[in-house]
N, C-alpha and C. Protein backbone atom coordinates (compact mmCIF):
# COMPACT_ATOMS: atom_id res chain seq x y z
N UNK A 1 0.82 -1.19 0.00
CA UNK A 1 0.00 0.00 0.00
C UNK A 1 0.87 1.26 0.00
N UNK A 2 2.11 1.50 0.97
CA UNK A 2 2.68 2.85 0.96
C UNK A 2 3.62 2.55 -0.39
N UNK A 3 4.08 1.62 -1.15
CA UNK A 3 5.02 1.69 -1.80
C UNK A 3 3.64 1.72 -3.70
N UNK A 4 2.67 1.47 -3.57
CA UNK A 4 2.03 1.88 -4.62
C UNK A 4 1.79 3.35 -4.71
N UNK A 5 1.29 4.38 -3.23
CA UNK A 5 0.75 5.36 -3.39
C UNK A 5 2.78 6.16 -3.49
N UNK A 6 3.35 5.81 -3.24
CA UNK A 6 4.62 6.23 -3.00
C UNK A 6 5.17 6.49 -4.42
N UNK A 7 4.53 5.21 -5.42
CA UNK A 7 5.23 5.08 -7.35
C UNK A 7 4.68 6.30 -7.60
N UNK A 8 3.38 5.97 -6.81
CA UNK A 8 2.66 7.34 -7.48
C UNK A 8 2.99 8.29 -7.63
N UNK A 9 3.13 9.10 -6.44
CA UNK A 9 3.67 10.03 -6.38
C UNK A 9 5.00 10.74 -6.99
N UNK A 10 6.20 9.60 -6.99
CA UNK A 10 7.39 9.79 -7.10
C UNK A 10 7.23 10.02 -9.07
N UNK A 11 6.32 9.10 -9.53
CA UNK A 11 6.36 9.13 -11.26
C UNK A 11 5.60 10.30 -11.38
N UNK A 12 4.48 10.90 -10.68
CA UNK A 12 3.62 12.11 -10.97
C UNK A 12 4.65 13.57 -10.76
N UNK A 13 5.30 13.37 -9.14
CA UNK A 13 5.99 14.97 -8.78
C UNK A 13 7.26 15.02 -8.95
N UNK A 14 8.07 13.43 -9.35
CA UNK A 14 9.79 13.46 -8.50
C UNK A 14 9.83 13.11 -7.57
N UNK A 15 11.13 12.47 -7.21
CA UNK A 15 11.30 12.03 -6.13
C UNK A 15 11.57 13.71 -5.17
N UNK A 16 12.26 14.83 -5.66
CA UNK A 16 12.69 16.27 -4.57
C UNK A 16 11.54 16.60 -4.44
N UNK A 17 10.70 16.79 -5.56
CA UNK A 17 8.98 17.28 -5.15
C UNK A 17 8.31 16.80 -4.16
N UNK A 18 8.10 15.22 -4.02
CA UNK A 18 7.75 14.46 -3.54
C UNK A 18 8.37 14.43 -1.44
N UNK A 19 7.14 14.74 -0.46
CA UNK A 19 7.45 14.98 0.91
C UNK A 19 6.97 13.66 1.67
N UNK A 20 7.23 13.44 2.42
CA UNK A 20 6.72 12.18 3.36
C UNK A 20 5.39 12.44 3.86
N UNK A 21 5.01 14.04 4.03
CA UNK A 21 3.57 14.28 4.29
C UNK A 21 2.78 14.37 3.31
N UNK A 22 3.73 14.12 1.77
CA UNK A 22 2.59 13.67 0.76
C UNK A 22 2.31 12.51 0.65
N UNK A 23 3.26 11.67 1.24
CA UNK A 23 2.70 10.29 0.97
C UNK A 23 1.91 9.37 2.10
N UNK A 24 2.42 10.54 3.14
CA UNK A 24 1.11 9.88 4.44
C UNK A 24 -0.11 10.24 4.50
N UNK A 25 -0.53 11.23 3.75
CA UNK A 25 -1.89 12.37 3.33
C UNK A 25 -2.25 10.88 2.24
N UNK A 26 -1.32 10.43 0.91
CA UNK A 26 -2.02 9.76 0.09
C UNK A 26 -2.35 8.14 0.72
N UNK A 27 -1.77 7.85 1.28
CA UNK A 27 -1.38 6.78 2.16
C UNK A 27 -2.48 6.13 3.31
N UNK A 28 -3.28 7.80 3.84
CA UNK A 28 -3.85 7.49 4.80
C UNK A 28 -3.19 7.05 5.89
N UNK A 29 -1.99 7.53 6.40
CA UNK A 29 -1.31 7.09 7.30
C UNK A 29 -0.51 8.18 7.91
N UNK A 30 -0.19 7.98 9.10
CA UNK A 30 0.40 8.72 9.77
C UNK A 30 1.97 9.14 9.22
N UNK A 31 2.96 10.10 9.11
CA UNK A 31 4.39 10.04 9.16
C UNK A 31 5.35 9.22 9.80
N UNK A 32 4.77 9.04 11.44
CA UNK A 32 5.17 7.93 12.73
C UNK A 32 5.13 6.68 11.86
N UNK A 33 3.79 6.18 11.02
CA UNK A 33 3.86 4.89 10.69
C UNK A 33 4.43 4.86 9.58
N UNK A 34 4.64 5.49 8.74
CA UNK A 34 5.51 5.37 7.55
C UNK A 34 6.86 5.16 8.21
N UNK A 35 7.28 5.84 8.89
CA UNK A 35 8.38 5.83 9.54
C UNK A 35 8.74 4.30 10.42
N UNK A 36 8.17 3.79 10.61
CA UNK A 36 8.08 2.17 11.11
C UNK A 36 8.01 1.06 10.24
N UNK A 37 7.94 1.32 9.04
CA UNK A 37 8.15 0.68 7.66
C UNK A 37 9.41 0.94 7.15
N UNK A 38 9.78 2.09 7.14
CA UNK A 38 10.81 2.61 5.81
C UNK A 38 11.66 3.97 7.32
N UNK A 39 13.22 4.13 7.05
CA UNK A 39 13.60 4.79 7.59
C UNK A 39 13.51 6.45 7.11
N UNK A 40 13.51 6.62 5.99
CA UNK A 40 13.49 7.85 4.96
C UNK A 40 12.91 7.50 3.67
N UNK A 41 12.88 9.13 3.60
CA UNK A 41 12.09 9.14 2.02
C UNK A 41 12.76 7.98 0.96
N UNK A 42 14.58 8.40 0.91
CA UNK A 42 14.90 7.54 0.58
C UNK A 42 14.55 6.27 0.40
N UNK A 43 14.21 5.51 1.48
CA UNK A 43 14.33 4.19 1.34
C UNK A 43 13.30 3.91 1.00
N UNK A 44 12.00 4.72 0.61
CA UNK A 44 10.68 4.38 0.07
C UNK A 44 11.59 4.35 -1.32
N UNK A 45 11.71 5.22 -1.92
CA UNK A 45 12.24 5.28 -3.12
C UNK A 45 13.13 3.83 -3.42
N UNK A 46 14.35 3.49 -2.47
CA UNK A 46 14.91 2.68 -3.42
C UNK A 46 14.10 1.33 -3.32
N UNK A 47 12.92 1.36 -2.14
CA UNK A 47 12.08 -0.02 -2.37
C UNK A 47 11.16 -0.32 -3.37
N UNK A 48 10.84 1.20 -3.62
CA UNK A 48 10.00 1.48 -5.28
C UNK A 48 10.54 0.79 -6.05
N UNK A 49 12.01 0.72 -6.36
CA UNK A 49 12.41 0.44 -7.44
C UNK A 49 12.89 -1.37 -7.01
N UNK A 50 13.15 -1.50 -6.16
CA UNK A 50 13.77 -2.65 -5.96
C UNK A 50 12.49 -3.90 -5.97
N UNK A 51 11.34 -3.01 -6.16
CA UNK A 51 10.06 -3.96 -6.01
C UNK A 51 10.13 -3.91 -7.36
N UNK A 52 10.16 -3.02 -8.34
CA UNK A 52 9.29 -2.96 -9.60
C UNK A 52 10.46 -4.13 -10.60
N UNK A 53 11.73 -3.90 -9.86
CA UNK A 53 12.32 -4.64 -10.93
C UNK A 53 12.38 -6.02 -10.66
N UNK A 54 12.05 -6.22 -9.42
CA UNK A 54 12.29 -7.68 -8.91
C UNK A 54 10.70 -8.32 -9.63
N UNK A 55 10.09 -7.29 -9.55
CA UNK A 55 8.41 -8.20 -10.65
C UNK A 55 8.95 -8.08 -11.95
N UNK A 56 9.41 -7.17 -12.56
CA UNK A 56 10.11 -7.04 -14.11
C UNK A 56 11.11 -8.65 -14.11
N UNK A 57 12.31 -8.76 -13.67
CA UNK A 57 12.69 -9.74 -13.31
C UNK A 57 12.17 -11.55 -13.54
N UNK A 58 11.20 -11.23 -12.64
CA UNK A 58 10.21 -12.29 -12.01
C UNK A 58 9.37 -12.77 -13.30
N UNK A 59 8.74 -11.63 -13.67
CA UNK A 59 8.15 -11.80 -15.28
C UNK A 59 8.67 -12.28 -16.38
N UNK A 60 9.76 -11.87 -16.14
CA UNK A 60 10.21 -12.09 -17.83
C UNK A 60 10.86 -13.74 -17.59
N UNK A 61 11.27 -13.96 -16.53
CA UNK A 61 11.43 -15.67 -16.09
C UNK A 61 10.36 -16.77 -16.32
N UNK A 62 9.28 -15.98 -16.03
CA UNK A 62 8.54 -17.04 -15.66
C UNK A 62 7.88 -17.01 -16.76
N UNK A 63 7.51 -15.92 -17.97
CA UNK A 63 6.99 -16.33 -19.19
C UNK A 63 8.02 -17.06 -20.43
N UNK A 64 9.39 -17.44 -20.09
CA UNK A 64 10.08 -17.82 -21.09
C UNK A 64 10.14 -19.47 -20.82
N UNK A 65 10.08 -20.21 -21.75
CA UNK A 65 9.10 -21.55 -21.92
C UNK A 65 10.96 -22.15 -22.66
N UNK A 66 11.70 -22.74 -22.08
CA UNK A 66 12.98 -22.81 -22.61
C UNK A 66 12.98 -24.04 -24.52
N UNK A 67 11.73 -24.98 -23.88
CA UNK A 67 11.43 -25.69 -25.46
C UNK A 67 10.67 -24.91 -26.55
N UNK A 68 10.08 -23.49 -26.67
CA UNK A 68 9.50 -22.78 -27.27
C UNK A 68 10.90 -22.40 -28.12
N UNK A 69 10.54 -22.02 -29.65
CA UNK A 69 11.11 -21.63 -30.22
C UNK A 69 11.86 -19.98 -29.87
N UNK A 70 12.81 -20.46 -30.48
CA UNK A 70 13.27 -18.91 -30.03
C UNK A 70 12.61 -17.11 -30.23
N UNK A 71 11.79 -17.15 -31.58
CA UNK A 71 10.85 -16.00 -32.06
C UNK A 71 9.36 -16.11 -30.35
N UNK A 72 9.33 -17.20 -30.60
CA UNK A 72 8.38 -17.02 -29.64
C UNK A 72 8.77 -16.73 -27.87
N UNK A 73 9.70 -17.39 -27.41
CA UNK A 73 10.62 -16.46 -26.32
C UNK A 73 10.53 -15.42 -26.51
N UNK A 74 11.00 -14.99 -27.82
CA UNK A 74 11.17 -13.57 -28.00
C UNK A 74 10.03 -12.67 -27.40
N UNK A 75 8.54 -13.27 -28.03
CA UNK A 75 7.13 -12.31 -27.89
C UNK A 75 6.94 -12.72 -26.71
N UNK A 76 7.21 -13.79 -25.96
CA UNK A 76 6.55 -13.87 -24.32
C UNK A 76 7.10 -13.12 -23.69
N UNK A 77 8.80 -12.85 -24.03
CA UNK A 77 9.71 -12.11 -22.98
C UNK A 77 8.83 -10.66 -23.07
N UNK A 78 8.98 -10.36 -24.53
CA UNK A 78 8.16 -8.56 -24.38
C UNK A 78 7.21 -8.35 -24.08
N UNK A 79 6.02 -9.42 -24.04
CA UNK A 79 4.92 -9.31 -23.73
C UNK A 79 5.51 -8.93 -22.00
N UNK A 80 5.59 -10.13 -21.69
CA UNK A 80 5.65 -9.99 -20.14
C UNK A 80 6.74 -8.71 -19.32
N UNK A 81 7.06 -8.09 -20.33
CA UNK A 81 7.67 -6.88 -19.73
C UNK A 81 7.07 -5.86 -20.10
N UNK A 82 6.04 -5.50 -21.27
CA UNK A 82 4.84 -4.76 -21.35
C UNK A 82 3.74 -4.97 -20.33
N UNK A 83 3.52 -6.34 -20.10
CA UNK A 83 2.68 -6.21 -18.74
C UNK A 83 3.22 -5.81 -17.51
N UNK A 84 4.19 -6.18 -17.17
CA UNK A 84 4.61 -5.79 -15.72
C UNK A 84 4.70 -4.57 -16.55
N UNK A 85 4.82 -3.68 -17.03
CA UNK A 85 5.35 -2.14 -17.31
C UNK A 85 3.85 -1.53 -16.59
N UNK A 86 2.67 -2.06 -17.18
CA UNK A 86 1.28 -1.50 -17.40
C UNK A 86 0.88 -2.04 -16.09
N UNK A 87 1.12 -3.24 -15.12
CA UNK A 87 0.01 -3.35 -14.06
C UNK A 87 0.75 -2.50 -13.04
N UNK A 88 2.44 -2.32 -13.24
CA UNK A 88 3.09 -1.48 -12.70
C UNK A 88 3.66 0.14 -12.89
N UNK A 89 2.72 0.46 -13.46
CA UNK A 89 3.57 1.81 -13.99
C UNK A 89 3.74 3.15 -13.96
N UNK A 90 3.14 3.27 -12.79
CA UNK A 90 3.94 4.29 -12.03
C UNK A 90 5.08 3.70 -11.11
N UNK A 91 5.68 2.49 -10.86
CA UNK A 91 6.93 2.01 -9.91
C UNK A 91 7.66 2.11 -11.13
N UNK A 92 7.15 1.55 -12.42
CA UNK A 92 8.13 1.58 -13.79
C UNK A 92 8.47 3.01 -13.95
N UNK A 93 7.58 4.13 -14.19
CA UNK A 93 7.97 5.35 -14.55
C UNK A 93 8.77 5.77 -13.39
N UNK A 94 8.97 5.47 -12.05
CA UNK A 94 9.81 6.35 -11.29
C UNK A 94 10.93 5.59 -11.43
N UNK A 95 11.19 3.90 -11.41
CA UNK A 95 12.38 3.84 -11.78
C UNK A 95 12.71 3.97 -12.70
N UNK A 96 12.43 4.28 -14.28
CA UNK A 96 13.32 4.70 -15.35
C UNK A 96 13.68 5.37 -15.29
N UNK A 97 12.95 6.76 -14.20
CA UNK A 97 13.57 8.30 -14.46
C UNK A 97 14.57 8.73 -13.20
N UNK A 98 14.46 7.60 -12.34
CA UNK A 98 15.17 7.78 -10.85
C UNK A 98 16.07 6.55 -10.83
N UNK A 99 16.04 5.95 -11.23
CA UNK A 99 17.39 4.87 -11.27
C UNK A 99 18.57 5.18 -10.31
N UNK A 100 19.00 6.57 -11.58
CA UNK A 100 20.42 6.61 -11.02
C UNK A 100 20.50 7.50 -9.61
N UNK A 101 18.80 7.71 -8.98
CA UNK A 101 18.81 8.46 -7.86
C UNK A 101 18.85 7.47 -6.67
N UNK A 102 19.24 5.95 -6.97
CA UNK A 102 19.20 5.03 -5.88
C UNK A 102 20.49 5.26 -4.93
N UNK A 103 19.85 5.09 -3.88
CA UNK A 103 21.12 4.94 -2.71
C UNK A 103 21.93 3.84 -3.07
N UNK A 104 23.40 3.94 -2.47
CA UNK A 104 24.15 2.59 -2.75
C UNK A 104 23.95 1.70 -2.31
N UNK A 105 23.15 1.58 -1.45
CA UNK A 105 23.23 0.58 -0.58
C UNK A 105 21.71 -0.28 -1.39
N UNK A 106 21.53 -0.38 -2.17
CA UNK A 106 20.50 -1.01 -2.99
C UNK A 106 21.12 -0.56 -4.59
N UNK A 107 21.79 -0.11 -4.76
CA UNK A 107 22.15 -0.03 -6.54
C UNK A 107 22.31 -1.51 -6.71
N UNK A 108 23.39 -2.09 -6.23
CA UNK A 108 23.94 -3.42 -6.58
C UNK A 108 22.80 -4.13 -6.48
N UNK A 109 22.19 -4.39 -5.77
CA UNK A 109 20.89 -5.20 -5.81
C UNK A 109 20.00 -4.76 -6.83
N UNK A 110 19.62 -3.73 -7.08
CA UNK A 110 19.08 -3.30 -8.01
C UNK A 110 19.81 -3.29 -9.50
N UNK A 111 20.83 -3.31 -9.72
CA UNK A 111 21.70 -3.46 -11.05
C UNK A 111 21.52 -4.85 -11.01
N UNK A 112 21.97 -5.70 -10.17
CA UNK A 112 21.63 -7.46 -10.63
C UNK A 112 20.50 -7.81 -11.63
N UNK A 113 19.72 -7.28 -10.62
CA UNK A 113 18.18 -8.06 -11.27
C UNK A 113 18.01 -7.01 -12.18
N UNK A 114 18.09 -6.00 -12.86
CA UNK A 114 18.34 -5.58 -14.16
C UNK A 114 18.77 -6.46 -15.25
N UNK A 115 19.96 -6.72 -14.48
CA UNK A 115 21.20 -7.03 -15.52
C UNK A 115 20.94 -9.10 -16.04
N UNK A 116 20.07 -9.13 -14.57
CA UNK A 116 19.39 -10.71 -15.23
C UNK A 116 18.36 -10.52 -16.28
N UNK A 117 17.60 -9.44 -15.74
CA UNK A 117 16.41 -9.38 -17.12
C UNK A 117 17.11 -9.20 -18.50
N UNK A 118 18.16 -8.73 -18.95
CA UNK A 118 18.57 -8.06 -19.83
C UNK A 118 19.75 -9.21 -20.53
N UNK A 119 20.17 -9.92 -19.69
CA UNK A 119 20.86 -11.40 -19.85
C UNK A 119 19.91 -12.55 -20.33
N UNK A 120 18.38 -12.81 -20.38
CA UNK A 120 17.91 -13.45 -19.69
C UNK A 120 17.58 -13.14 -22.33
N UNK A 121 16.93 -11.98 -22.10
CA UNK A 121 16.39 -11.49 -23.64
C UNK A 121 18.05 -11.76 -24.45
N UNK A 122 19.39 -10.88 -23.82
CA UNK A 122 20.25 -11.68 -24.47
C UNK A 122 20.68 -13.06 -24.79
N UNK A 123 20.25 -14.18 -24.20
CA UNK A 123 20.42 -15.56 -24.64
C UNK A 123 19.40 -15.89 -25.59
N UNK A 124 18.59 -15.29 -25.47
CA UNK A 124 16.92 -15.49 -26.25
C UNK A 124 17.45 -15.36 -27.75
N UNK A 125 18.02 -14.12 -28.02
CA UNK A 125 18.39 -13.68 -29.17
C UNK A 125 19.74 -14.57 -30.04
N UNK A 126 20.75 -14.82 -28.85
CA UNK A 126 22.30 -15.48 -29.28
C UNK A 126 21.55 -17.17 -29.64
N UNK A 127 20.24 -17.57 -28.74
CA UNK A 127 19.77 -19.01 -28.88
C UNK A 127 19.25 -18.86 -30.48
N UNK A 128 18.12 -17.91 -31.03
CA UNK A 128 17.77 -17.72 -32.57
C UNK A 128 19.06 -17.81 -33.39
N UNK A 129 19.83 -16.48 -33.33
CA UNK A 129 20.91 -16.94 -34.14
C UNK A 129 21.74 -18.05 -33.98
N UNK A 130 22.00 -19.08 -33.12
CA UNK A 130 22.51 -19.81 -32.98
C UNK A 130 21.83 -21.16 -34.07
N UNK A 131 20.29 -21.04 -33.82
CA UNK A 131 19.94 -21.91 -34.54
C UNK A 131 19.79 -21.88 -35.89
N UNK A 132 19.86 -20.15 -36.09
CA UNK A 132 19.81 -19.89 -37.88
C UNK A 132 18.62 -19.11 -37.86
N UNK A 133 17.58 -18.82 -36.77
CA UNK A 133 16.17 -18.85 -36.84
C UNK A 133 15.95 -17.20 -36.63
N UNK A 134 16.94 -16.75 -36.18
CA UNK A 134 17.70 -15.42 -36.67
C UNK A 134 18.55 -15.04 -37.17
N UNK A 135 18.17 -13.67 -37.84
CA UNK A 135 19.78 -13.37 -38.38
C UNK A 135 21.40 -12.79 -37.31
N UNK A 136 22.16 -13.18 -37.73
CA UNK A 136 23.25 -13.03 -36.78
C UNK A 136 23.70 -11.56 -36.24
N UNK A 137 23.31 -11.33 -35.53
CA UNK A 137 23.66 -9.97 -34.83
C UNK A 137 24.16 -10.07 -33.63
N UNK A 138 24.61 -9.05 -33.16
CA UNK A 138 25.06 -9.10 -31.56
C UNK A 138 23.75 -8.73 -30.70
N UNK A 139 24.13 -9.67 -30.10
CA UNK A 139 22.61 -10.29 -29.11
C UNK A 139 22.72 -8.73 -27.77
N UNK A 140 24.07 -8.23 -27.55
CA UNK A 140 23.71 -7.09 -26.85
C UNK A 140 22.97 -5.72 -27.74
N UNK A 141 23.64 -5.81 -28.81
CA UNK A 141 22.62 -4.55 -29.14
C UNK A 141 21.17 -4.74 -29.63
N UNK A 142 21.11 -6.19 -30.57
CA UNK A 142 19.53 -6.39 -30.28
C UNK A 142 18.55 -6.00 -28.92
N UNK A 143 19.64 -6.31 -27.34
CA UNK A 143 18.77 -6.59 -26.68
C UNK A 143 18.39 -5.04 -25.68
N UNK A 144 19.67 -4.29 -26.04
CA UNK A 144 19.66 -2.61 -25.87
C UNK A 144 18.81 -1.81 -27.14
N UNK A 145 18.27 -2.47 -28.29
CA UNK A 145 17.28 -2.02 -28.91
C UNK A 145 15.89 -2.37 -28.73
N UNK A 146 15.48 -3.59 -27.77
CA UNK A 146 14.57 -4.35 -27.71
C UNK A 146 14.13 -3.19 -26.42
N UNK A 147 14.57 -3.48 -25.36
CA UNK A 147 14.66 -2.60 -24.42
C UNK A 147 14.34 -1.38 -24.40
N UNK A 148 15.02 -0.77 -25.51
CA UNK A 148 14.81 0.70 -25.15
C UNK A 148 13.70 0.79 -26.18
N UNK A 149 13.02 0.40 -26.79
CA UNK A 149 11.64 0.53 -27.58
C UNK A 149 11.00 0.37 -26.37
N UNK A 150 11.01 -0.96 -25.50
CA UNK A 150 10.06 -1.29 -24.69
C UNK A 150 9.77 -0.15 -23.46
N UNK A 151 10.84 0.60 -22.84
CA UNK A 151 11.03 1.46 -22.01
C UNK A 151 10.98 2.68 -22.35
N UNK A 152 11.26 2.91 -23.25
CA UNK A 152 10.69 3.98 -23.99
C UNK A 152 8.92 4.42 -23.82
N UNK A 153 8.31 3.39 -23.69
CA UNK A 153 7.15 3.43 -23.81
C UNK A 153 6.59 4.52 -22.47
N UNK A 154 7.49 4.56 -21.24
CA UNK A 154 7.07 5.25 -20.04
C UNK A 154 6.95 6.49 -20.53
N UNK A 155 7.61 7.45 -21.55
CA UNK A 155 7.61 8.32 -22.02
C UNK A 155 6.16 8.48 -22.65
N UNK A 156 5.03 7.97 -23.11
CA UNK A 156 4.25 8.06 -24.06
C UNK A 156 2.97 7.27 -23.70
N UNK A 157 3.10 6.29 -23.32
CA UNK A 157 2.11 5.07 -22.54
C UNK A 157 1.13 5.48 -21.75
N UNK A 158 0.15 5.55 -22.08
CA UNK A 158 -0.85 5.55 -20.81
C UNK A 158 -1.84 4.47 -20.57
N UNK A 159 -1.81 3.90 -19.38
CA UNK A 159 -2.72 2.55 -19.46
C UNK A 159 -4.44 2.83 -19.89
N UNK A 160 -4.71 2.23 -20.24
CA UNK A 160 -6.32 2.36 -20.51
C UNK A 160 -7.08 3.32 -21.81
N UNK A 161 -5.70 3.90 -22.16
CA UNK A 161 -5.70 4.93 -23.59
C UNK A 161 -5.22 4.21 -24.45
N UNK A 162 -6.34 3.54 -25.80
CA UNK A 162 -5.85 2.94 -26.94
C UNK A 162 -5.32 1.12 -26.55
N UNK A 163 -4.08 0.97 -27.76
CA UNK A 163 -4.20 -0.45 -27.27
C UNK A 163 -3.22 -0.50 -25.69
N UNK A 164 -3.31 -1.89 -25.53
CA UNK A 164 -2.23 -2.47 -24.00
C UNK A 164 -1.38 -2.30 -24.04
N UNK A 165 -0.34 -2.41 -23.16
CA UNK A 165 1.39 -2.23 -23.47
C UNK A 165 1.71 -4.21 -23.84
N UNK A 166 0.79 -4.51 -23.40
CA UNK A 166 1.23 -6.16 -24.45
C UNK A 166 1.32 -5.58 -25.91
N UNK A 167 -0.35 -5.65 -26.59
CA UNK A 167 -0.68 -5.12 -28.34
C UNK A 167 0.68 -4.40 -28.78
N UNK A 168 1.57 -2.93 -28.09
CA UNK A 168 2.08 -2.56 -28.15
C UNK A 168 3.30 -3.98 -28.53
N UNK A 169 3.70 -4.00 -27.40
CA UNK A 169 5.06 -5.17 -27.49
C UNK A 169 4.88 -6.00 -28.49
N UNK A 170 3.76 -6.77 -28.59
CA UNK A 170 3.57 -7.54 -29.91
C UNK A 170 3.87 -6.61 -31.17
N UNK A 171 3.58 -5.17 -31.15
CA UNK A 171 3.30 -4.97 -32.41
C UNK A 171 5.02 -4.69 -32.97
N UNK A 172 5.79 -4.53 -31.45
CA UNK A 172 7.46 -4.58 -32.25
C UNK A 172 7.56 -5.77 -31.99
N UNK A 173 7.64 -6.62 -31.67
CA UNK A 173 8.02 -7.60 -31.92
C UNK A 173 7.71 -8.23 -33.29
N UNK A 174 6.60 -7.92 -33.74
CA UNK A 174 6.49 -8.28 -35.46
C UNK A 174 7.05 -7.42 -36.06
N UNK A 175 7.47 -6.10 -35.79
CA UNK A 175 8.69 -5.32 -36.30
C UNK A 175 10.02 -6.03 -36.26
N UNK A 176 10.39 -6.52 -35.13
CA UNK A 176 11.38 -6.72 -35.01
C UNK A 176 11.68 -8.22 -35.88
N UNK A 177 10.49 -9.13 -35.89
CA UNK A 177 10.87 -10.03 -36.46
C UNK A 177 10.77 -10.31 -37.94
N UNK A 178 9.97 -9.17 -38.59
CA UNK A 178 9.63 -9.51 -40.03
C UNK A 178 10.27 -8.06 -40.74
N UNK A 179 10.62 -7.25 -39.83
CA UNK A 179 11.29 -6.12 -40.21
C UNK A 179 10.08 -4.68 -40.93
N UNK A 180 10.91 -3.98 -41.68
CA UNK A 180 9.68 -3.18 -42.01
C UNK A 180 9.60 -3.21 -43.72
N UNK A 181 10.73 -3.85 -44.60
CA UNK A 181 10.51 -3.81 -45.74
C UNK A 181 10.14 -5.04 -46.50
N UNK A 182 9.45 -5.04 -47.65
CA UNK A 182 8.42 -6.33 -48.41
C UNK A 182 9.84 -7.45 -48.96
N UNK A 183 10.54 -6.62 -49.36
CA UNK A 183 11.97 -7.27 -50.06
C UNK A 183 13.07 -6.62 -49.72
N UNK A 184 14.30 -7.45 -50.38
CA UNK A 184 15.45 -7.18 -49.37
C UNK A 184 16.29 -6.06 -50.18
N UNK A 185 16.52 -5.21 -48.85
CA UNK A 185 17.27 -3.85 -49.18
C UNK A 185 18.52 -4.23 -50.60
N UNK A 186 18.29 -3.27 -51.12
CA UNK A 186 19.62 -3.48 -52.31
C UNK A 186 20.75 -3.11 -51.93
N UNK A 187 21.96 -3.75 -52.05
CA UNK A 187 23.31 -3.77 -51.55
C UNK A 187 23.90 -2.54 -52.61
């Protein structure tokens, strides 16, 4: 409860905008009891983020099916990081834009489970080309282009306006996999 009304806040005002008596006013809770949860504003913040990525994380694991072809890994992984984006997204919008405002004492924890989600789409990609079932590229910048389409989306996204952030993900992912031209570019 304090760490939903807390995304809120932090993706709507900033984290400097953002006061502990705004989030005990949204909260319905006292300052004393926020304060018996979380030591500082801070540490609401880096639990914001350390929650949103550990479900980002969590998601993209548990929709990748390791006997599924590799194109299709591909669309479960984005799907399931368009959904966690959308059931989460105000914890998503404050950590894309506050990341690098994490205390140290949670970066490393918080860079891990990043860096698994982002490992997790890089094998996805090195497994296609491996089998031929993609074309051969480097599986890091596929997966720093995959990504930043998908995250990108906090910029522009609004839940419940137009299609889902799944429809969305699907709809690059058929970008990504069939490309955008009928025949092949002339050399």
């Amino acid at each position: 409860m304090i760490l939903g009304h807390a995304a809120r806040l932090f993706a709507e005002q900033g984290f400097e905008a953002t006061s502990l008596m705004d989030l005990s006013v949204a909260a319905g809770l006292s300052k004393p009891a926020i304060y018996n949860y979380f030591a500082s504003k801070q540490a609401v913040y880096d639990a914001v983020i350390l929650e949103t990525l550990t479900r980002l994380e969590g998601a993209g694991r548990a929709a990748i099916r390791p006997a599924d072809p590799p194109a299709v890994q591909l669309r479960a992984f984005m799907w399931a990081h368009a959904d966690t984006f959308e059931a989460n997204y105000h914890g998503f919008v404050a950590t894309l834009v506050g990341f690098s405002g994490m205390s140290q004492a949670f970066r490393r924890e918080a860079m891990l489970l990043r860096d698994a989600h982002e490992q997790r789409l890089r094998e996805i990609v090195a497994l296609g080309a491996g089998l031929g079932d993609f074309r051969d590229a480097d599986p890091d910048m596929v997966a720093r282009a995959v990504l930043s389409m998908l995250n990108w989306m906090a910029r522009w996204f609004r839940p419940g306006a137009g299609k889902s952030a799944g429809e969305v993900a699907d709809d690059y992912c058929n970008l990504l996999l069939s490309g955008l031209q009928r025949r092949p570019f002339p050399q």
